[in-house]
N, C-alpha and C. Protein backbone atom coordinates (compact mmCIF):
# COMPACT_ATOMS: atom_id res chain seq x y z
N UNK A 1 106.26 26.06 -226.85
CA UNK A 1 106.92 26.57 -225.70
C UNK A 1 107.89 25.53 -225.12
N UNK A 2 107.74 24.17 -225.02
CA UNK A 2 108.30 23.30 -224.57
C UNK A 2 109.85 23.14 -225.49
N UNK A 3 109.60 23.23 -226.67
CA UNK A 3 110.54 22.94 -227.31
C UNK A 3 111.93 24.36 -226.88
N UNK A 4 111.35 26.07 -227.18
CA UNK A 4 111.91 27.08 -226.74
C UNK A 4 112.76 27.03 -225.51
N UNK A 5 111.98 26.19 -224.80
CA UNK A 5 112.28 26.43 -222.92
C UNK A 5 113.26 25.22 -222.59
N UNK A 6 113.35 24.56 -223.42
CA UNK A 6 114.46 23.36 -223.39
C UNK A 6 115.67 23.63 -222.99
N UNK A 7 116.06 22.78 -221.82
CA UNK A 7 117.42 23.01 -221.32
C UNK A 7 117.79 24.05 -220.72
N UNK A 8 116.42 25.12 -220.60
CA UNK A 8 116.98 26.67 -220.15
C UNK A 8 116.82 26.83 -218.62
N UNK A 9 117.49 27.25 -217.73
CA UNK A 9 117.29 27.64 -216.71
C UNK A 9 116.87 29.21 -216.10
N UNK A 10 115.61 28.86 -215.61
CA UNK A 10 114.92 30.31 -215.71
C UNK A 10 115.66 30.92 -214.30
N UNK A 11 116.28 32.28 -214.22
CA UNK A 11 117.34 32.37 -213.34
C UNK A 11 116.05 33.76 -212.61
N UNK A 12 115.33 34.55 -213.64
CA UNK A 12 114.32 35.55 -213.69
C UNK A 12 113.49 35.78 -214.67
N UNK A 13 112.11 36.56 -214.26
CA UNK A 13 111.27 36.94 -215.17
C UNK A 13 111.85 37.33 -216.63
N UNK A 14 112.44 38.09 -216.35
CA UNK A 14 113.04 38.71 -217.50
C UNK A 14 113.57 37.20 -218.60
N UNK A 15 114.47 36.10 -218.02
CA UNK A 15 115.20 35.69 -218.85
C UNK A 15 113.82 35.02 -219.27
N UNK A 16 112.81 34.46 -218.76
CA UNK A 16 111.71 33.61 -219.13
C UNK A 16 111.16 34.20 -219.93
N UNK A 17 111.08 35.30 -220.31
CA UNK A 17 110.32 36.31 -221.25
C UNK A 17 110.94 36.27 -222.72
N UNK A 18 112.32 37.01 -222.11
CA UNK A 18 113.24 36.36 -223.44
C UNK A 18 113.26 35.26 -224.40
N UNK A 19 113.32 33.98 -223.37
CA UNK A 19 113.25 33.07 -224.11
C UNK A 19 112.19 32.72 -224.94
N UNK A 20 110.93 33.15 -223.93
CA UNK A 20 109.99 32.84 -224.78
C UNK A 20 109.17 33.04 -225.78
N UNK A 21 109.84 34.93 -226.15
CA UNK A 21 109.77 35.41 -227.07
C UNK A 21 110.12 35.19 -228.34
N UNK A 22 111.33 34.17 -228.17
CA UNK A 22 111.76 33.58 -229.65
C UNK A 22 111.44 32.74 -230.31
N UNK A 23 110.59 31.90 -229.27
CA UNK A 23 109.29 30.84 -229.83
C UNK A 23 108.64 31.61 -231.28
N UNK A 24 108.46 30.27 -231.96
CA UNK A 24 107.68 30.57 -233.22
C UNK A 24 107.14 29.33 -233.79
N UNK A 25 106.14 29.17 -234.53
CA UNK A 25 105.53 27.39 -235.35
C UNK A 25 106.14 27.57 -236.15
N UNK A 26 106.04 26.70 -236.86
CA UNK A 26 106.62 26.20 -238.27
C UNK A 26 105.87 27.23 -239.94
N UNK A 27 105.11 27.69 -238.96
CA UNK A 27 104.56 28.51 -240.30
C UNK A 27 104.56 29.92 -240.01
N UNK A 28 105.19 30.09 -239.03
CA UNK A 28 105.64 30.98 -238.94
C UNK A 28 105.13 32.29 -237.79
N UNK A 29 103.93 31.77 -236.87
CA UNK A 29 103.28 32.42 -236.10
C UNK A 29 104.59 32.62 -235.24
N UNK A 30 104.02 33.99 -234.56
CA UNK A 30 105.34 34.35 -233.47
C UNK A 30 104.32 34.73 -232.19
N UNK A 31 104.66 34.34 -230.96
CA UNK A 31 104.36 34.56 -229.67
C UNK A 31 104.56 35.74 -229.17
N UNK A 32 103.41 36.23 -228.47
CA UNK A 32 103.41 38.07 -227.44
C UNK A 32 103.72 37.41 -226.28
N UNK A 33 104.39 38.03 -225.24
CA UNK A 33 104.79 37.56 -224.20
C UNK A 33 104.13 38.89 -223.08
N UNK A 34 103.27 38.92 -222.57
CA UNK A 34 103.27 39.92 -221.31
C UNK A 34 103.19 39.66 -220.05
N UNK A 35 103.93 40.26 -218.73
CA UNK A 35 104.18 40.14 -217.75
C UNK A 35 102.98 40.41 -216.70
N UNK A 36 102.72 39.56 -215.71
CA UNK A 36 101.57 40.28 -214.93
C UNK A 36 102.01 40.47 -213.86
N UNK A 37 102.37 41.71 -213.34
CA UNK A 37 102.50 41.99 -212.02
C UNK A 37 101.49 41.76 -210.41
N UNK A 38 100.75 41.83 -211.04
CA UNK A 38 99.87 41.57 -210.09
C UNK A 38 100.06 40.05 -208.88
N UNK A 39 99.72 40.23 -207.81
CA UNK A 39 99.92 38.95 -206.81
C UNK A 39 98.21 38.61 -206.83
N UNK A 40 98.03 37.38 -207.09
CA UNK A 40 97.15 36.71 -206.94
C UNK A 40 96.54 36.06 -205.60
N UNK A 41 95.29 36.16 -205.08
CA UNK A 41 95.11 35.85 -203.50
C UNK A 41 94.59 34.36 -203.54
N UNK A 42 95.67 33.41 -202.93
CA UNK A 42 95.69 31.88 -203.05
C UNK A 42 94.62 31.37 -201.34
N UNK A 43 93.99 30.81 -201.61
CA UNK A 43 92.84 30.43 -200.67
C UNK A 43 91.24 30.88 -200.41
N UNK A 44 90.86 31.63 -201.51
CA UNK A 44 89.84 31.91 -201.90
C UNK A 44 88.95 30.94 -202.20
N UNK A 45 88.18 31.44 -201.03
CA UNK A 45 86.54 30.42 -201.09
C UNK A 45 85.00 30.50 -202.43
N UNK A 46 84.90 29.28 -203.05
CA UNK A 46 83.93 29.75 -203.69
C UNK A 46 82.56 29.80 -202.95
N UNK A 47 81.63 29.91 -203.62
CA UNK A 47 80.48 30.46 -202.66
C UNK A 47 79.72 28.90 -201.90
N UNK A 48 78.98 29.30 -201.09
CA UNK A 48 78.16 27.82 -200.85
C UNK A 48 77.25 27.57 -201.26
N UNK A 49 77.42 26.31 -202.51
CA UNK A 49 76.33 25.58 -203.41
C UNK A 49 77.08 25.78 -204.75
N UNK A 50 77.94 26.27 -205.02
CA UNK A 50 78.74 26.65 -206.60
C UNK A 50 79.02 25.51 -207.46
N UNK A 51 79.82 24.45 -206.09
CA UNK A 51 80.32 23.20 -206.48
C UNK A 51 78.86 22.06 -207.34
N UNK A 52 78.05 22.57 -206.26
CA UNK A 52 76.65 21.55 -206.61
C UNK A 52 75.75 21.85 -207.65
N UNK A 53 75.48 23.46 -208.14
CA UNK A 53 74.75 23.61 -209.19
C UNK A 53 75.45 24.21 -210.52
N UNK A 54 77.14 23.85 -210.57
CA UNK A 54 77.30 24.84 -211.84
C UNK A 54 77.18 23.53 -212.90
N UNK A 55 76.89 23.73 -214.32
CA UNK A 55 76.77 23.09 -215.14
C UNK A 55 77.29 22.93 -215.98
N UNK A 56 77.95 21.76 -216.18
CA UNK A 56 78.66 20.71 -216.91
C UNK A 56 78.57 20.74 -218.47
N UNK A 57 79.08 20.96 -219.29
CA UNK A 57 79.16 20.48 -220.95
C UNK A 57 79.81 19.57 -221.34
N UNK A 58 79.43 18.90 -221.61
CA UNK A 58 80.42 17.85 -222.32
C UNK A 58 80.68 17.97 -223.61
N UNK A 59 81.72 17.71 -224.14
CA UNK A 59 81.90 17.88 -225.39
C UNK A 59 81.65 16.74 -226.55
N UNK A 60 81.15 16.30 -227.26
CA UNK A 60 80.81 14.87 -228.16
C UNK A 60 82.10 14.99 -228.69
N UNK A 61 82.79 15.50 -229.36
CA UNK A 61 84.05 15.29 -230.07
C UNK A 61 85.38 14.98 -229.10
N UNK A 62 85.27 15.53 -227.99
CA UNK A 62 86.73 15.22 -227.36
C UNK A 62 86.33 15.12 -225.73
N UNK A 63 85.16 13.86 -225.82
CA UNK A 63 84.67 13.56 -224.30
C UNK A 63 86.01 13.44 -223.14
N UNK A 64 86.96 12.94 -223.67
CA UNK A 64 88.08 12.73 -222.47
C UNK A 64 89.07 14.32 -221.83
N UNK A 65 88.52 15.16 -222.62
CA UNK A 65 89.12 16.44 -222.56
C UNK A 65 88.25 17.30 -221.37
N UNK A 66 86.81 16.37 -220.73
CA UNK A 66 85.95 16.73 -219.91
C UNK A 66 86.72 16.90 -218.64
């Protein structure tokens, strides 16, 4: 995506879509692009105690990715 989005100035949804539709790897995978309309509600509380008992995995292969 980084490489696609280079230099582009996203002016609207639409052109960001575009562009990023033409993204592809080197072997040839090609990218779905879908739009979400939806508005997301920013300040949402999690519950009280969520922070303190949810549980942690760590990963042995890529501990810094924790």
């Amino acid at each position: 995506m980084t490489k696609a989005c280079s230099g582009v100035i996203f002016t609207s949804v639409e052109r960001v879509k575009a562009v990023m539709s033409r993204a592809k790897t080197s072997q040839g995978l090609k990218v779905f692009i879908s739009i979400m309309d939806r508005v997301f509600e920013t300040g949402r509380k999690v519950a009280d105690g969520f922070k303190e008992n949810i549980t942690i995995e760590f990963d042995p292969f890529l501990p810094k990715w924790n």
